[in-house]
N, C-alpha and C. Protein backbone atom coordinates (compact mmCIF):
# COMPACT_ATOMS: atom_id res chain seq x y z
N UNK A 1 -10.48 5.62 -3.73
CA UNK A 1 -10.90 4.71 -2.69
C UNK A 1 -9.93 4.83 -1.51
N UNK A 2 -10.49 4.90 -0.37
CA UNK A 2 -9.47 5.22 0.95
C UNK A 2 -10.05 4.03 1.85
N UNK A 3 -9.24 3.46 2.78
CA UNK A 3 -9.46 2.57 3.27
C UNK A 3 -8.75 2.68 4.97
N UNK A 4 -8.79 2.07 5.82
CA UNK A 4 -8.68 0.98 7.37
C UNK A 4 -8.31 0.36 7.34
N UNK A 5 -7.39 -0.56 7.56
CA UNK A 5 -7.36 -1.70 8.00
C UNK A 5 -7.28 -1.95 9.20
N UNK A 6 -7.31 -2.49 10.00
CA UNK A 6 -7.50 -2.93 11.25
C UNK A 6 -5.89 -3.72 11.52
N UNK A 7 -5.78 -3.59 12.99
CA UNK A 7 -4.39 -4.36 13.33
C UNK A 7 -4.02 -5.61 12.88
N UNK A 8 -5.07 -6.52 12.04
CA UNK A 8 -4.84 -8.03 11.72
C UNK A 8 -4.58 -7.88 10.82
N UNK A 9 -4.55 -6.70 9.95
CA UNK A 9 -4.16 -6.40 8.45
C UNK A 9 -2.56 -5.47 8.43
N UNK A 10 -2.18 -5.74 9.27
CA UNK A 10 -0.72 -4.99 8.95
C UNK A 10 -0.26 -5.26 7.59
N UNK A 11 0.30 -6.20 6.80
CA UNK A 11 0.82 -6.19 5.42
C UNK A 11 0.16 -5.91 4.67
N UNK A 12 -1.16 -6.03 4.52
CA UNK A 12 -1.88 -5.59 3.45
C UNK A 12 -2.18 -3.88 3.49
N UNK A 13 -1.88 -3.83 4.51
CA UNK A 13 -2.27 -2.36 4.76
C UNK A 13 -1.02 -1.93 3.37
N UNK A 14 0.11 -2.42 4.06
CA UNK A 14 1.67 -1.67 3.50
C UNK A 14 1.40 -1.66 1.99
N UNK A 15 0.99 -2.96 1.26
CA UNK A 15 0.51 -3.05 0.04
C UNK A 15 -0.66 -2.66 -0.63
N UNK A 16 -1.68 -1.88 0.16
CA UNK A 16 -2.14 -1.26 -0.74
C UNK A 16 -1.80 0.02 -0.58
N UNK A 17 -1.04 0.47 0.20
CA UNK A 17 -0.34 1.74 0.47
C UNK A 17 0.49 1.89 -0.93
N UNK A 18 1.86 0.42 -1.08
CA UNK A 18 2.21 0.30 -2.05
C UNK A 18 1.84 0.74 -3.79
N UNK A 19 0.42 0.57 -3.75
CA UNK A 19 -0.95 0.40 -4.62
C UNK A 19 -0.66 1.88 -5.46
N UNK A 20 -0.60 2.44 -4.00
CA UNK A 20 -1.46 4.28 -3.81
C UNK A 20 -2.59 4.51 -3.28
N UNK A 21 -3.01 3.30 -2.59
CA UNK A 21 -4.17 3.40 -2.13
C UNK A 21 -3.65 4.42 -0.63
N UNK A 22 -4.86 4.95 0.09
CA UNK A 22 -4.84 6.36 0.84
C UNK A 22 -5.32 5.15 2.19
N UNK A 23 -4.18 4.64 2.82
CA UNK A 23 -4.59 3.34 3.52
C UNK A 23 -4.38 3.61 5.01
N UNK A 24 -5.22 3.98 6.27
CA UNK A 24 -4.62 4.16 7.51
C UNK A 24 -5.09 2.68 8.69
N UNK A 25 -4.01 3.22 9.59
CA UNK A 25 -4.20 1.78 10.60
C UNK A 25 -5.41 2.32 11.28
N UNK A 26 -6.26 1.39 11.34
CA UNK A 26 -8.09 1.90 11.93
C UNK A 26 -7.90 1.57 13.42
N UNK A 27 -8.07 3.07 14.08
CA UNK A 27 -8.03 3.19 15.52
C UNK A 27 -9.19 3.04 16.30
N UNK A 28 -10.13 2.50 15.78
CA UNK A 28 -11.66 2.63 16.08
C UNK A 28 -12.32 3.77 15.86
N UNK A 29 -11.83 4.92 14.88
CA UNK A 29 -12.34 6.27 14.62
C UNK A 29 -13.35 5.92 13.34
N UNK A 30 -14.48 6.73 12.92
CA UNK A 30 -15.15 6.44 11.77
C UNK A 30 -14.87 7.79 10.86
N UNK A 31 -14.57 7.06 9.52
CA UNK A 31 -14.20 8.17 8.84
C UNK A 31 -15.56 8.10 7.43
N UNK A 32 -16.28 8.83 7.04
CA UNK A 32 -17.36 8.24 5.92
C UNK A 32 -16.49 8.14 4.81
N UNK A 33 -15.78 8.44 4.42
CA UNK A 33 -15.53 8.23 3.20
C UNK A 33 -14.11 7.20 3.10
N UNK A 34 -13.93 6.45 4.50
CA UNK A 34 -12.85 4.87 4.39
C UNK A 34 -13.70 3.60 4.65
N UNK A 35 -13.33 2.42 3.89
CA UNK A 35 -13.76 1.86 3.93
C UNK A 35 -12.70 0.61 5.06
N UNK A 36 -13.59 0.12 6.13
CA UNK A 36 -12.77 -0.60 6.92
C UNK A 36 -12.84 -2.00 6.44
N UNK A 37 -11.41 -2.48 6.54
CA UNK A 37 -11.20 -3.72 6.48
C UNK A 37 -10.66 -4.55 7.20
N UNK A 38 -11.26 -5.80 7.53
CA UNK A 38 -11.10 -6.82 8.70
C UNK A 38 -11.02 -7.76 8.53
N UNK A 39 -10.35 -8.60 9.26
CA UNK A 39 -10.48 -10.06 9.68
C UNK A 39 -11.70 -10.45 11.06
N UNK A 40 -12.11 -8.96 11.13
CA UNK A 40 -12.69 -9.58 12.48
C UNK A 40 -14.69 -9.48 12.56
N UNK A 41 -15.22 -10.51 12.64
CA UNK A 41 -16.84 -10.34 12.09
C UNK A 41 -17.39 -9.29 13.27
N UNK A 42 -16.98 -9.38 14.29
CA UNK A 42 -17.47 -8.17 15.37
C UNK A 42 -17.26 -7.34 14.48
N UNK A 43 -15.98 -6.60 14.25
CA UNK A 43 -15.97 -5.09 13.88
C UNK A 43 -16.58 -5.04 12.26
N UNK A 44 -16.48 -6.24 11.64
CA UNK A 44 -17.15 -5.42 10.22
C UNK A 44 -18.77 -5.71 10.78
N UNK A 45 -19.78 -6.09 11.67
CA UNK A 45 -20.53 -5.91 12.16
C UNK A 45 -20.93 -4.58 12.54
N UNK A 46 -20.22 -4.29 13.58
CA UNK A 46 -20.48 -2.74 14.04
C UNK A 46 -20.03 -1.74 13.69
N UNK A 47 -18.90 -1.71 12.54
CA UNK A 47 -18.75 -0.61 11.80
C UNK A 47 -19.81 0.23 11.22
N UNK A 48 -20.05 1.43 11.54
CA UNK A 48 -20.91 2.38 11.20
C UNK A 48 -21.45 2.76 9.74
N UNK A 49 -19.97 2.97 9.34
CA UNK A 49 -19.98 2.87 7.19
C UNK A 49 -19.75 1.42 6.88
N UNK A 50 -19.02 1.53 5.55
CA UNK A 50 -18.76 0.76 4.44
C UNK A 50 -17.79 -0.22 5.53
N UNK A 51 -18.02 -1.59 5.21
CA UNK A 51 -16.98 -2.46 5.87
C UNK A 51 -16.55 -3.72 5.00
N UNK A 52 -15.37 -4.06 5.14
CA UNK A 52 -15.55 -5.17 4.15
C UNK A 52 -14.90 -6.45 4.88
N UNK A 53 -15.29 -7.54 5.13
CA UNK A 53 -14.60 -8.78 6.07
C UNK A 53 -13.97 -9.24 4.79
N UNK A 54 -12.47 -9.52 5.15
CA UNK A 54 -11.47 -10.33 4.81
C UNK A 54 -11.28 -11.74 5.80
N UNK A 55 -11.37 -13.01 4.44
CA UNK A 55 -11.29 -14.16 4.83
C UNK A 55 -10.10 -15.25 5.12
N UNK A 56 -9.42 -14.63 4.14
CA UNK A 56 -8.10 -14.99 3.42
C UNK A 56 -6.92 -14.67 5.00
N UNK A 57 -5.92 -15.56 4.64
CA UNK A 57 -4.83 -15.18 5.72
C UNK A 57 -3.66 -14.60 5.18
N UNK A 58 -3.27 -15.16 3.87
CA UNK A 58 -2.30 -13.97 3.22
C UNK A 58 -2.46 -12.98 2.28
N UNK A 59 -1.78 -12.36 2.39
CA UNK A 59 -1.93 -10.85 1.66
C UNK A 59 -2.14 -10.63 0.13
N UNK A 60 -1.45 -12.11 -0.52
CA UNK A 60 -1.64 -12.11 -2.11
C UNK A 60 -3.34 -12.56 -2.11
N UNK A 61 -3.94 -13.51 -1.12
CA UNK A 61 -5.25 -13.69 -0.88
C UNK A 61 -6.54 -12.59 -1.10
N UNK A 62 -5.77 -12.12 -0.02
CA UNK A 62 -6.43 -10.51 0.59
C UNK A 62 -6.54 -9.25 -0.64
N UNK A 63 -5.43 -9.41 -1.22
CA UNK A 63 -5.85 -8.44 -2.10
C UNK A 63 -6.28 -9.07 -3.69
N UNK A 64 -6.48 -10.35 -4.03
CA UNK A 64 -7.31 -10.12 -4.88
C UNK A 64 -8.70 -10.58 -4.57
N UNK A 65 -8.93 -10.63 -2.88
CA UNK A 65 -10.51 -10.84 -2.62
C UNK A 65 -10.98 -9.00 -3.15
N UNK A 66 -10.04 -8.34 -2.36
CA UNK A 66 -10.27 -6.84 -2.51
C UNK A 66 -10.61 -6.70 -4.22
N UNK A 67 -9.99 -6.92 -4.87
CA UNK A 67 -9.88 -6.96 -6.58
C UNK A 67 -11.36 -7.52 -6.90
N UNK A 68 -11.77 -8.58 -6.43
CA UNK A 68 -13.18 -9.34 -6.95
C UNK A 68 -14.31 -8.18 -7.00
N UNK A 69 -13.82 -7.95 -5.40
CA UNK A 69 -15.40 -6.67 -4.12
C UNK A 69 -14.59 -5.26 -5.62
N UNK A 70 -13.60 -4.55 -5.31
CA UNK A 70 -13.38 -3.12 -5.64
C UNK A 70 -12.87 -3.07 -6.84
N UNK A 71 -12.50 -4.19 -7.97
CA UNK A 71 -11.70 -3.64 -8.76
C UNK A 71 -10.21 -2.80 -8.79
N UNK A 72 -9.91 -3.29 -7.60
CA UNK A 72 -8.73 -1.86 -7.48
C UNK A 72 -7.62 -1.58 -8.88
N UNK A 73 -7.55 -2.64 -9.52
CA UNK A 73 -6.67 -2.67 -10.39
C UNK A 73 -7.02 -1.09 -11.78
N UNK A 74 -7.85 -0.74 -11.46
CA UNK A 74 -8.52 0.21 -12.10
C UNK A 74 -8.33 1.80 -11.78
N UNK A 75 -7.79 1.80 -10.22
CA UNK A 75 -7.64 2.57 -10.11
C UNK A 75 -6.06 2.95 -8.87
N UNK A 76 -5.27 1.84 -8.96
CA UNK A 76 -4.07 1.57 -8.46
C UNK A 76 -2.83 2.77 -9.22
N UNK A 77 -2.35 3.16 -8.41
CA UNK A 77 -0.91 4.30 -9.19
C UNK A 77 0.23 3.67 -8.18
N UNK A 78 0.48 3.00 -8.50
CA UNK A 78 1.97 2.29 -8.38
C UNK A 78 3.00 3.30 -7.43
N UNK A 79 3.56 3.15 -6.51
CA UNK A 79 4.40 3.52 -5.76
C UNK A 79 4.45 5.27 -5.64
N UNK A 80 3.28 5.66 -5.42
CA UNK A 80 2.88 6.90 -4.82
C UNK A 80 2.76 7.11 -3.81
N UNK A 81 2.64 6.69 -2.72
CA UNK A 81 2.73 6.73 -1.49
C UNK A 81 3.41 6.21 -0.19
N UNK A 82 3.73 6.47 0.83
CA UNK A 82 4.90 5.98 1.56
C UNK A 82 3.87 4.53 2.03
N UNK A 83 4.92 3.48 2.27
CA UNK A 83 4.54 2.29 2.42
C UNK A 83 4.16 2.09 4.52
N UNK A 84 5.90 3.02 4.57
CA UNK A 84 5.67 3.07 6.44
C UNK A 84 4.20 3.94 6.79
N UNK A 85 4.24 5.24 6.04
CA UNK A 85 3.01 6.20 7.13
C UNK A 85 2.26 6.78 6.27
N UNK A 86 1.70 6.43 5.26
CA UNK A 86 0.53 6.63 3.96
C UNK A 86 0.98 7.77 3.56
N UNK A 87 1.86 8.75 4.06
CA UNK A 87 1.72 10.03 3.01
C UNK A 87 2.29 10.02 1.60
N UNK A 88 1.45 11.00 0.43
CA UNK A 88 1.95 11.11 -0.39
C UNK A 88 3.40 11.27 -0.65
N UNK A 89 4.36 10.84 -1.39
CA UNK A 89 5.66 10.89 -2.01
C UNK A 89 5.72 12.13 -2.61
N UNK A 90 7.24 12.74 -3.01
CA UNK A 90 7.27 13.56 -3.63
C UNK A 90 8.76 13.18 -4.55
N UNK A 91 8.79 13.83 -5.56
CA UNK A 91 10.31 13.38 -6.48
C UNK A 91 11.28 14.09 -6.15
N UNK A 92 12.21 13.53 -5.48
CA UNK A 92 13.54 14.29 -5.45
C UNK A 92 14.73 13.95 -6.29
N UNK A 93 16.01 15.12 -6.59
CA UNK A 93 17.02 15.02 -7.41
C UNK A 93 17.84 14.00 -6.74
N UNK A 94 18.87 13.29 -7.16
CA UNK A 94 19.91 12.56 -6.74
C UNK A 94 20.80 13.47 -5.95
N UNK A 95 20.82 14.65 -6.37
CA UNK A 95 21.59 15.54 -5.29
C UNK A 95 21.10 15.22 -3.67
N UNK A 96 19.69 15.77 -3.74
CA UNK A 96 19.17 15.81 -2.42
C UNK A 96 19.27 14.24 -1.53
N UNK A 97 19.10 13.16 -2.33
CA UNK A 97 19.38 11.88 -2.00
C UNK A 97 21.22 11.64 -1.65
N UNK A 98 21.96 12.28 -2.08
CA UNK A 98 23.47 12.03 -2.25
C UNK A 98 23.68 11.68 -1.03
N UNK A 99 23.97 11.82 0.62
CA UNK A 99 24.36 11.19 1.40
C UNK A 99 23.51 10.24 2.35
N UNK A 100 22.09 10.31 1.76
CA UNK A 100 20.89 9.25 2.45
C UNK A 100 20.70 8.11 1.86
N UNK A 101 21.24 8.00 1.02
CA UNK A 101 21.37 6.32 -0.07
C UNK A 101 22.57 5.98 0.01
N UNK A 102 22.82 4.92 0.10
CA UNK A 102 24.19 3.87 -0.12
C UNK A 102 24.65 4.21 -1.33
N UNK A 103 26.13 4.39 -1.23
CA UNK A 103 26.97 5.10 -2.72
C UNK A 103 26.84 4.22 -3.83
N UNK A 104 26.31 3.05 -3.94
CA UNK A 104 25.89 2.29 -4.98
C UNK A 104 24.66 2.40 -5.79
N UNK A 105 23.39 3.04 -4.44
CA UNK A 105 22.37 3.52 -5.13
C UNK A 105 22.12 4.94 -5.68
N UNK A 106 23.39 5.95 -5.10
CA UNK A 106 23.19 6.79 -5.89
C UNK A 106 24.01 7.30 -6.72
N UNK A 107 24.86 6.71 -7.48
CA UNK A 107 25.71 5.80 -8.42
C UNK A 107 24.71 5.25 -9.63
N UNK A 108 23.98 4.75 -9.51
CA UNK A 108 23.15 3.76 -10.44
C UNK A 108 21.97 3.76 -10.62
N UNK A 109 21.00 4.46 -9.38
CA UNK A 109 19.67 5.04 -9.52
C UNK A 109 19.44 6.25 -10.41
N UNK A 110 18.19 6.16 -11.15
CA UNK A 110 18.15 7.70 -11.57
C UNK A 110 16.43 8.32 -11.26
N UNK A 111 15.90 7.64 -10.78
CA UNK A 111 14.43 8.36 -9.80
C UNK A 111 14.48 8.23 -8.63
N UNK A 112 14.30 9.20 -8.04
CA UNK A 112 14.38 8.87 -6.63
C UNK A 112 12.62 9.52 -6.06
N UNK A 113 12.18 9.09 -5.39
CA UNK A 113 11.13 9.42 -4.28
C UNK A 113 11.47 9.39 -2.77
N UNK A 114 10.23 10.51 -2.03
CA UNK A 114 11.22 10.67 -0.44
C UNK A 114 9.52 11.14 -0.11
N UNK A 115 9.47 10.37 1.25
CA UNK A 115 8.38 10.95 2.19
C UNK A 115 8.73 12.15 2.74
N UNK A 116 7.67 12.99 2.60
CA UNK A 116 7.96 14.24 3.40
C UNK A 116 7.67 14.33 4.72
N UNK A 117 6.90 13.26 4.99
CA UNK A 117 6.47 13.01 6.78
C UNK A 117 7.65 12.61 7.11
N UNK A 118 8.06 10.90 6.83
CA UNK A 118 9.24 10.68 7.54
C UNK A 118 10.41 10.36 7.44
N UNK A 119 10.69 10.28 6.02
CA UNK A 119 11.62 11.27 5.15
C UNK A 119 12.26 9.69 4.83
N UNK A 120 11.64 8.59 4.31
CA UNK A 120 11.94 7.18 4.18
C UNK A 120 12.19 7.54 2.07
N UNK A 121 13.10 7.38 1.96
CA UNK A 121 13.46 7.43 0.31
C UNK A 121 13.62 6.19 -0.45
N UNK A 122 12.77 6.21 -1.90
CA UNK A 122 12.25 5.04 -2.40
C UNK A 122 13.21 5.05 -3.85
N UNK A 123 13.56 4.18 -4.41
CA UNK A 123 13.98 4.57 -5.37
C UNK A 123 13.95 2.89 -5.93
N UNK A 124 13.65 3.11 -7.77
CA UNK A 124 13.77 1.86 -8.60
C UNK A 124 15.07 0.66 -8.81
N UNK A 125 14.97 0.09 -7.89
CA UNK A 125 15.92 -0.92 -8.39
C UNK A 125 15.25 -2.80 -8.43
N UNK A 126 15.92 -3.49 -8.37
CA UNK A 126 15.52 -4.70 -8.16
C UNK A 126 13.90 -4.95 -8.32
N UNK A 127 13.78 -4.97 -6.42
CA UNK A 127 13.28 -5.23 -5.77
C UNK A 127 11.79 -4.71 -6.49
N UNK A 128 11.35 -3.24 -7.27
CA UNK A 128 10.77 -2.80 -7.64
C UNK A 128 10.15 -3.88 -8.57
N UNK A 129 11.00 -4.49 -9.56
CA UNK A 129 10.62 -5.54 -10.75
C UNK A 129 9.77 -6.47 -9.78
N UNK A 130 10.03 -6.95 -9.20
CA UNK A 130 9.66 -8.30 -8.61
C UNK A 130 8.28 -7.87 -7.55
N UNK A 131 8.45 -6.79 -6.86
CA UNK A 131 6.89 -6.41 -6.34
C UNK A 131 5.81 -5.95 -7.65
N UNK A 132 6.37 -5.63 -8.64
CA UNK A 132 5.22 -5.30 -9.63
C UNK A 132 5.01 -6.97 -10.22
N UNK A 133 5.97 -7.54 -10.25
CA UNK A 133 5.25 -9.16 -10.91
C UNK A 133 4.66 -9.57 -10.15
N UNK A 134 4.40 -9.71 -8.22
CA UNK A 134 3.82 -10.42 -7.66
C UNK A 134 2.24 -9.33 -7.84
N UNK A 135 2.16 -8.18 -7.75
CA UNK A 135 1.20 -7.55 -8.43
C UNK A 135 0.24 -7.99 -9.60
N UNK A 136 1.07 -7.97 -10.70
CA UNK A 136 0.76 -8.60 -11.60
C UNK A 136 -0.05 -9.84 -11.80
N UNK A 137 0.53 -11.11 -10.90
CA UNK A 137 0.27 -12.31 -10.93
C UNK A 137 -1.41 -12.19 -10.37
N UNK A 138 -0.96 -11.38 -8.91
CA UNK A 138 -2.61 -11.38 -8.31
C UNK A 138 -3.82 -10.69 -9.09
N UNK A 139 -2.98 -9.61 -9.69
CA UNK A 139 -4.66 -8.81 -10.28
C UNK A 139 -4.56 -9.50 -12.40
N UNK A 140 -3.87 -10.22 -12.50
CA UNK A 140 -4.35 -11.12 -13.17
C UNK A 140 -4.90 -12.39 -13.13
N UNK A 141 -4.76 -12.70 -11.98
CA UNK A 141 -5.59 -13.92 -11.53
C UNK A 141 -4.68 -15.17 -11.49
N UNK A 142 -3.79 -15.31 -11.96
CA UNK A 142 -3.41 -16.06 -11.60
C UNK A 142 -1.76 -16.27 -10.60
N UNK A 143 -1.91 -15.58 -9.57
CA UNK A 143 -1.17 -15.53 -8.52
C UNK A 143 -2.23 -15.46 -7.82
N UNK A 144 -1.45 -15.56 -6.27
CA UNK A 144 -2.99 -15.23 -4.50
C UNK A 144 -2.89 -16.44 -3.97
């Protein structure tokens, strides 16, 4: 599933990027095989393809309206893709990370991921636990 969001969707965009979803900022271009998503009834009106109006104002909202309509939880891969500019991730060694991470994270990390577009490096700590529980909460239903 590839998707649009439109400028009123900036965070959700990042999170289903987060997802792995294949998520771009919708420039008014039509792509057939993305599905656009909005806050705005003009554009899911005149969108050409698939459109889907979002009602909701926050993002835990937003994505389990998305979950009701797409199921995404079905087909979500967890931190595959860059969150800043949608491209796929790739795995790099702690070597190659050694002077682009803070000497604590590469000290104590042992996966690392790196955009090859804009070279933003991801790696498991904390912060990771706690975006997969707010995950969790929403596509089990009871978080949003």
């Amino acid at each position: 599933m590839k998707f649009f969001c439109d400028n009123t969707l900036g965070k959700l965009m990042r999170k289903l990027r987060l997802l792995g979803f294949d998520t771009k900022l919708w420039n008014g271009e039509y792509e057939e095989s993305r599905i656009l998503l909005t806050r705005s009834r003009k554009r899911w009106e005149s969108y050409p393809g698939e459109s889907f109006l979002i009602f909701e104002d926050n993002w835990r909202k937003q994505l389990a309206e998305l979950e009701r309509r797409y199921t995404l939880s079905k087909e979500f891969k967890l931190f595959t893709r860059c969150a800043e500019c949608n491209s796929p991730l790739v795995s790099v060694t702690c070597e190659e990370v050694k002077d682009k991470v803070p000497e604590r994270v590469y000290l104590t990390a042992t996966n690392f991921k790196m955009c090859p577009n804009c070279g933003k490096i991801y790696w498991s700590g904390t912060h990771v636990e706690r975006i997969k529980e707010e995950f969790r909460k929403i596509f089990s239903g009871t978080g949003g």
